[in-house]
PDB file of N, CA and C in Angstrom:
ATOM      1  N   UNK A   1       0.115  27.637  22.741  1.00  0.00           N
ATOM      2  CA  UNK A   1       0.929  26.442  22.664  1.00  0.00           C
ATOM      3  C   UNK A   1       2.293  26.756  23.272  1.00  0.00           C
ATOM      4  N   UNK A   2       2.549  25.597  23.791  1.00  0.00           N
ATOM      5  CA  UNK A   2       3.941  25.675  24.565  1.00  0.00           C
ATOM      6  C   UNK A   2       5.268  25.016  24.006  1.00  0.00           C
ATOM      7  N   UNK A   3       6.147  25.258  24.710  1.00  0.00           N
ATOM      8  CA  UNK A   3       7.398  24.497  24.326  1.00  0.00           C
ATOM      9  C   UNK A   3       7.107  22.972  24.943  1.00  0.00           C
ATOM     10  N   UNK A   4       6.159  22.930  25.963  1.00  0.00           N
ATOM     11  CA  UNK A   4       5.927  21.722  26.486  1.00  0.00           C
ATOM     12  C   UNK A   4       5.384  20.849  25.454  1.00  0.00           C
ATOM     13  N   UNK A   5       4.354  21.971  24.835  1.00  0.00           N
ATOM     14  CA  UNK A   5       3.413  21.111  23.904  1.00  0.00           C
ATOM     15  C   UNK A   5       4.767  20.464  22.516  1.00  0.00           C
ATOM     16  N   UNK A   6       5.651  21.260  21.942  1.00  0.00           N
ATOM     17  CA  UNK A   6       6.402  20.769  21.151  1.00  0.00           C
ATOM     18  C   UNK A   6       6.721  19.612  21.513  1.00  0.00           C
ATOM     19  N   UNK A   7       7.073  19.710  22.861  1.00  0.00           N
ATOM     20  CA  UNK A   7       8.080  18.359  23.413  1.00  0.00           C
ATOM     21  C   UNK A   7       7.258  16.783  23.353  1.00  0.00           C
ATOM     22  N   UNK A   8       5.574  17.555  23.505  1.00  0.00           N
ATOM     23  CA  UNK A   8       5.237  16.254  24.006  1.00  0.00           C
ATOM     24  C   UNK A   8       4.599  15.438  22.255  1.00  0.00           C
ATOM     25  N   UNK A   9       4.220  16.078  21.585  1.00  0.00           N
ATOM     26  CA  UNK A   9       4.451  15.907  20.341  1.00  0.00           C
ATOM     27  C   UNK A   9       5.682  15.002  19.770  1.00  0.00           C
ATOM     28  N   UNK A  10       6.734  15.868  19.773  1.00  0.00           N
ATOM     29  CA  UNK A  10       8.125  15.181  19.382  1.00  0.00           C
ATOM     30  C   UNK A  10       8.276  13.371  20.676  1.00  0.00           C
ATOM     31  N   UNK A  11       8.205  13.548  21.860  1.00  0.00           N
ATOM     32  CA  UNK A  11       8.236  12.277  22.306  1.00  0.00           C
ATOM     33  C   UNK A  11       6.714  11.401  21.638  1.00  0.00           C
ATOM     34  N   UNK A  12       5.790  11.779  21.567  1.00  0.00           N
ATOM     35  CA  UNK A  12       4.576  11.200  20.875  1.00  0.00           C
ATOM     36  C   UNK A  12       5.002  10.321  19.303  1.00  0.00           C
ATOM     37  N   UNK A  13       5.758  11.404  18.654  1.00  0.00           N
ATOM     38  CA  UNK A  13       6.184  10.775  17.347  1.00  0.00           C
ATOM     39  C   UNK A  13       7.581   9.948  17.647  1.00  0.00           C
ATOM     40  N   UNK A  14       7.986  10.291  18.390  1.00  0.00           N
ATOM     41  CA  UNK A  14       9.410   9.342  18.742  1.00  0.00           C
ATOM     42  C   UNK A  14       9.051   7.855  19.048  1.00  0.00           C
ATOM     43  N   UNK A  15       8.119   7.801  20.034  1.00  0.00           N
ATOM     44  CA  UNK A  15       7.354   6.498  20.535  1.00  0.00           C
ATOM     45  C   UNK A  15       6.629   5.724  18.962  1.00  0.00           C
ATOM     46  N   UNK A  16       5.887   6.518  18.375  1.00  0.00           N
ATOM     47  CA  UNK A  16       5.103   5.798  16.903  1.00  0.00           C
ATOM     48  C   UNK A  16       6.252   5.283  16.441  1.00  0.00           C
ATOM     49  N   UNK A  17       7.282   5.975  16.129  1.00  0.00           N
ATOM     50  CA  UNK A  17       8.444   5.230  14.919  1.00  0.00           C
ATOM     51  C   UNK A  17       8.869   3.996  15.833  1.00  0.00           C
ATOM     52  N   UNK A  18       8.988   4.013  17.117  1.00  0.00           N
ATOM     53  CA  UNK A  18       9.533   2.682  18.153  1.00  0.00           C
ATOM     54  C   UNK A  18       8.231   2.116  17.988  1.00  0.00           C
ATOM     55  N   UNK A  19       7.162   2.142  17.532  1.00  0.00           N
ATOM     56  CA  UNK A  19       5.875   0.876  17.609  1.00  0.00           C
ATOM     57  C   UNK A  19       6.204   0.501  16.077  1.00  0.00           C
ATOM     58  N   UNK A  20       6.222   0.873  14.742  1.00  0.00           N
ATOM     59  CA  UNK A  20       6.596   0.646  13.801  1.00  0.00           C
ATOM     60  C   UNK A  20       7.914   0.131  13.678  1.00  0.00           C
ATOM     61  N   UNK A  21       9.014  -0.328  14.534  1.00  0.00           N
ATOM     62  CA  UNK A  21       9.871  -0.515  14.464  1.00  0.00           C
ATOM     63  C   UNK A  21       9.641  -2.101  15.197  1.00  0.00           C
ATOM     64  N   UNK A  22       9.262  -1.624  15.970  1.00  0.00           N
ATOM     65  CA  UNK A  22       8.324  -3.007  16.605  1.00  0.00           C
ATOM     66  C   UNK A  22       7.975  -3.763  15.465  1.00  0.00           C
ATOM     67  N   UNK A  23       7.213  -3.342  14.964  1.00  0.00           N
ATOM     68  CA  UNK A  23       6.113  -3.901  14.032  1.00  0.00           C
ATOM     69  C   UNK A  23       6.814  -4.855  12.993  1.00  0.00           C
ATOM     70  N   UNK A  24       7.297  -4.480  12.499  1.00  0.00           N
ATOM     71  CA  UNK A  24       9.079  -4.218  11.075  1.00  0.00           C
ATOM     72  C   UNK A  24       9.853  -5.653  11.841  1.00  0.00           C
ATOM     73  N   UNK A  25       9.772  -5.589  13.386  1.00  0.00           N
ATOM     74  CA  UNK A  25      10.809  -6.795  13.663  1.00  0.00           C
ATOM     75  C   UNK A  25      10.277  -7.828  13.889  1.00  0.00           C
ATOM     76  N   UNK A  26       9.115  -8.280  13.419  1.00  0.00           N
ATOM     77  CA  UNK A  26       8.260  -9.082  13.351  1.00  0.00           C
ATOM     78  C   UNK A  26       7.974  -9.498  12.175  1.00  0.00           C
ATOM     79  N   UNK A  27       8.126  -9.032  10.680  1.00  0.00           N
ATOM     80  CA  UNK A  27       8.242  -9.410   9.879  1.00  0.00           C
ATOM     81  C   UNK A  27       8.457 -10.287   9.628  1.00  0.00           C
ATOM     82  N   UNK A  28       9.645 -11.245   9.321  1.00  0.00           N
ATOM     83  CA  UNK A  28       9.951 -12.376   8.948  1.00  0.00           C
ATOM     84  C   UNK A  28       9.249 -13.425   9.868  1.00  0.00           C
ATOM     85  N   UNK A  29       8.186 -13.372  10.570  1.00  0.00           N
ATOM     86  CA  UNK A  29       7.543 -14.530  10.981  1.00  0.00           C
ATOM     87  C   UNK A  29       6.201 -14.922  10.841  1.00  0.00           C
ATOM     88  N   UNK A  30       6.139 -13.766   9.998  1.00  0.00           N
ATOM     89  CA  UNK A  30       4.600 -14.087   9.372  1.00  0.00           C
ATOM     90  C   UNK A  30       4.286 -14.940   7.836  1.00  0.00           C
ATOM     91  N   UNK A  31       3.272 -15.157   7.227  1.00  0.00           N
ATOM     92  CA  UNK A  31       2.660 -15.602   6.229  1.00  0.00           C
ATOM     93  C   UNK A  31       2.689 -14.272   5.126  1.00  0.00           C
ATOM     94  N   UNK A  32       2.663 -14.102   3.941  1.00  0.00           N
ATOM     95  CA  UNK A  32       2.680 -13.174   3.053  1.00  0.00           C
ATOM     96  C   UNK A  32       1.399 -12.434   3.256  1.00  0.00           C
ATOM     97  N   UNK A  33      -0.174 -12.541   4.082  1.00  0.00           N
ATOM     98  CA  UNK A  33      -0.871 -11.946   4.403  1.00  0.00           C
ATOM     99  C   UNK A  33      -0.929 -10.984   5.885  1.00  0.00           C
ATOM    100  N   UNK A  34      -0.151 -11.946   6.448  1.00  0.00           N
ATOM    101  CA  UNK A  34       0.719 -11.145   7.779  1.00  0.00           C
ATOM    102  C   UNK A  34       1.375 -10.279   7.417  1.00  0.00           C
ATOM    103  N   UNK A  35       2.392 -10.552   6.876  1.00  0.00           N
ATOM    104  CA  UNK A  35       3.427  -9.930   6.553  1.00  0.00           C
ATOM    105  C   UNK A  35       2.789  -8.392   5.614  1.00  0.00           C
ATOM    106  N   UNK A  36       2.218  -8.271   4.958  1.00  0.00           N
ATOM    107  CA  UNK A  36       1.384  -7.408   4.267  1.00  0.00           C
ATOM    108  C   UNK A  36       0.575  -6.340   5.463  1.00  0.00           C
ATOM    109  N   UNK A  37       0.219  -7.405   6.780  1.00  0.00           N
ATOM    110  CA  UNK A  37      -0.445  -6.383   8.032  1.00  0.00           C
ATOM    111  C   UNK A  37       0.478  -5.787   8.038  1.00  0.00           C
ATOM    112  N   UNK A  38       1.600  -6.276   8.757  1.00  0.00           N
ATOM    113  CA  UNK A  38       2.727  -5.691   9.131  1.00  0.00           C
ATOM    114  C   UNK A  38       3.208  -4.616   8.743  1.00  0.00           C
ATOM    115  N   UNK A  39       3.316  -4.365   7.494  1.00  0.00           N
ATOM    116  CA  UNK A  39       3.936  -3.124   6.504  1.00  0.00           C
ATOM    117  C   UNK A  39       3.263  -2.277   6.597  1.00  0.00           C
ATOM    118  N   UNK A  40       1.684  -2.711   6.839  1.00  0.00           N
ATOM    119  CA  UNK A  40       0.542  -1.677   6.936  1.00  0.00           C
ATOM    120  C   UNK A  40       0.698  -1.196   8.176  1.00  0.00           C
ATOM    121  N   UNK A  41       0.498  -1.760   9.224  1.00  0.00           N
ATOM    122  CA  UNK A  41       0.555  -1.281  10.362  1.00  0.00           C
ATOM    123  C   UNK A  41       1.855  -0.529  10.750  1.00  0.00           C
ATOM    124  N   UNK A  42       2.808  -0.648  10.533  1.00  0.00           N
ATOM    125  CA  UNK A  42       4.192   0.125  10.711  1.00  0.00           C
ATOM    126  C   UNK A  42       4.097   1.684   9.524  1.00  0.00           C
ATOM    127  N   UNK A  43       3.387   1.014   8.332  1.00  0.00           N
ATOM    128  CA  UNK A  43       2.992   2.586   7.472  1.00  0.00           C
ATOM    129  C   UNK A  43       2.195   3.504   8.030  1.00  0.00           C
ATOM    130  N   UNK A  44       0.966   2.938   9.233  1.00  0.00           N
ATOM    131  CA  UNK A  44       0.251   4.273   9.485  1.00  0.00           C
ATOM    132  C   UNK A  44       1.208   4.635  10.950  1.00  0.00           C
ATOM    133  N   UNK A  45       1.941   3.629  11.375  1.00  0.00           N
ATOM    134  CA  UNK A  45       2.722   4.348  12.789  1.00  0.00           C
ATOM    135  C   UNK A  45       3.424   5.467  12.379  1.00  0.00           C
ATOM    136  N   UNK A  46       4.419   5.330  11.195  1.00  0.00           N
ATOM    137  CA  UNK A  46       4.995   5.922  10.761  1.00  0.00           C
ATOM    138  C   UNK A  46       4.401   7.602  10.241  1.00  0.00           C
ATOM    139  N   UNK A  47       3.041   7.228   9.668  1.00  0.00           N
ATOM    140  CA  UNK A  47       2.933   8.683   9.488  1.00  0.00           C
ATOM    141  C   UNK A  47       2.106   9.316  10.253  1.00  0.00           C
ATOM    142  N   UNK A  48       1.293   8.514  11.730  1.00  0.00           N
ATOM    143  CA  UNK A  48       1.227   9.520  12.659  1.00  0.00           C
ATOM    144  C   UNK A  48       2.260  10.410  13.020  1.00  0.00           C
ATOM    145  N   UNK A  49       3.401   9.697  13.427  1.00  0.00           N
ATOM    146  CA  UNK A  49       4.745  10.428  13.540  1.00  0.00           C
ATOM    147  C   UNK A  49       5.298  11.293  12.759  1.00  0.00           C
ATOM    148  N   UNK A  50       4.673  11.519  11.352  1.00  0.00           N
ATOM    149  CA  UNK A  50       5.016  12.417  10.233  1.00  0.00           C
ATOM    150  C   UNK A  50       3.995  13.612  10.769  1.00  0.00           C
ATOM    151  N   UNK A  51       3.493  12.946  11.331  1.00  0.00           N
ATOM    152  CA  UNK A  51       2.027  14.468  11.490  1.00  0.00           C
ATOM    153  C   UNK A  51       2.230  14.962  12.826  1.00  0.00           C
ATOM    154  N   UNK A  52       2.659  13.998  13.718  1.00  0.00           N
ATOM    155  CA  UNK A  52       2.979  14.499  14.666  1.00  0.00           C
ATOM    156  C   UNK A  52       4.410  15.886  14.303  1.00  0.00           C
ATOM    157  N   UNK A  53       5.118  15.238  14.047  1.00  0.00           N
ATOM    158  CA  UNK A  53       6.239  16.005  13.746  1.00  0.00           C
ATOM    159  C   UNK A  53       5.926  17.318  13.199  1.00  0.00           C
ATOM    160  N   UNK A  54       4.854  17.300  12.431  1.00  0.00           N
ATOM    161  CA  UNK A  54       4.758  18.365  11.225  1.00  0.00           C
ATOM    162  C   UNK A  54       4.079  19.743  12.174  1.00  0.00           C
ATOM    163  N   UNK A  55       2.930  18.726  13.138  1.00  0.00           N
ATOM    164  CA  UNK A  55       2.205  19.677  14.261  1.00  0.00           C
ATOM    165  C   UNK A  55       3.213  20.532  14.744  1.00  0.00           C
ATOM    166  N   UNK A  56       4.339  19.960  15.707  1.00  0.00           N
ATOM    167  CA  UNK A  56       5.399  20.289  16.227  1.00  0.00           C
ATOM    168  C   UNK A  56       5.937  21.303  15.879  1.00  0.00           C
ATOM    169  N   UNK A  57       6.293  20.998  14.430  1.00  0.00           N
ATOM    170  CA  UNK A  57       7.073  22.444  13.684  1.00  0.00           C
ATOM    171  C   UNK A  57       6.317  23.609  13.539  1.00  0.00           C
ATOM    172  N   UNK A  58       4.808  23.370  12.947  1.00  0.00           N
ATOM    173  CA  UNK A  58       3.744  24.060  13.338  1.00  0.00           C
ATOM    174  C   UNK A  58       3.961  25.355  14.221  1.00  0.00           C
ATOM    175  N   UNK A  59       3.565  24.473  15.425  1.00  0.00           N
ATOM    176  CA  UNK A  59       3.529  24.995  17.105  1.00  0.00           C
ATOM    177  C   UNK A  59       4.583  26.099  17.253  1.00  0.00           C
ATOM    178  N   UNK A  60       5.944  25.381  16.703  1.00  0.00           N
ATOM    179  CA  UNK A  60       7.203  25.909  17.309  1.00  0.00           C
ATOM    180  C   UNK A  60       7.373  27.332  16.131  1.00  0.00           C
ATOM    181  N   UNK A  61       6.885  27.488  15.117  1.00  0.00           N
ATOM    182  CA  UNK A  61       6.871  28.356  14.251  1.00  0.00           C
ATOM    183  C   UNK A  61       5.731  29.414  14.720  1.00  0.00           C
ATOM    184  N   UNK A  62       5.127  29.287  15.996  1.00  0.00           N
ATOM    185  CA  UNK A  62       3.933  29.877  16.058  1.00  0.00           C
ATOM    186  C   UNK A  62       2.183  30.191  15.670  1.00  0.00           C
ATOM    187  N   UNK A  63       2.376  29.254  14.852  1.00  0.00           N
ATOM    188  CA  UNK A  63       0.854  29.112  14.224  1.00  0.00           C
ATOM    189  C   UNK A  63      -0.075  28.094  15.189  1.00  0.00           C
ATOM    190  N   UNK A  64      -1.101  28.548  14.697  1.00  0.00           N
ATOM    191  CA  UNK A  64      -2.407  28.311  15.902  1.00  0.00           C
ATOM    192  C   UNK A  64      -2.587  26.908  15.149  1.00  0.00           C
ATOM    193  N   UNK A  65      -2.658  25.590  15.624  1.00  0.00           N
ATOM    194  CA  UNK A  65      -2.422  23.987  15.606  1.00  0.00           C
ATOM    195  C   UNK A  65      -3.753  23.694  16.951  1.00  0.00           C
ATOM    196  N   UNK A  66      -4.879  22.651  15.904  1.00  0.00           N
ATOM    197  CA  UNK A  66      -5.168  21.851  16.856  1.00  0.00           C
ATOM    198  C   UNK A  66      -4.534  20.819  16.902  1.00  0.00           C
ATOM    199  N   UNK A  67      -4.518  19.946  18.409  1.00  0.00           N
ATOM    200  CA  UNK A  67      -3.780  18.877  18.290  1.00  0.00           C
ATOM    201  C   UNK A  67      -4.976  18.107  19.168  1.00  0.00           C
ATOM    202  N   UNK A  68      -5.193  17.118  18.480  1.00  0.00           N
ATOM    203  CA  UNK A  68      -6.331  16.043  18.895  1.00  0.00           C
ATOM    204  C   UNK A  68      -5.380  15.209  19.376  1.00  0.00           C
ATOM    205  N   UNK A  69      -6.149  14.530  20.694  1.00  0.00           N
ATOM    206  CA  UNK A  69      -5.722  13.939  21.915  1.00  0.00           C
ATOM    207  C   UNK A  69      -6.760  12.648  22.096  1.00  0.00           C
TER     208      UNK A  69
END
């Protein structure tokens, strides 16, 4: 694993929190069953980006990380 690989990880999870952020600004125009997608869908963006991140530190600490693509 590379420093590349850190990087591309960290922009990978940078982009999820900007789709969940997305997601979040759409809120107030939904129905209370929408609105319920919404939270959902911005909760799993969010913790790809937690896992992404976590890979990252992983990597950069040296430990052997698969990273599914």
């Amino acid at each position: 694993m590379t420093l590349s690989t850190v990087k591309e990880e960290l922009e990978a999870a940078k982009w999820d929190v900007s789709q969940a952020q997305k997601d979040l600004s759409k809120y107030h125009q939904y129905n209370e069953s929408g609105k319920d997608y919404v939270v959902m869908a911005a909760k799993r963006e969010l913790e790809w980006a937690l896992q992404r991140i976590h890979r990252a530190l992983m990597i950069d600490s040296g430990r052997e990380v698969e990273v599914p693509r």
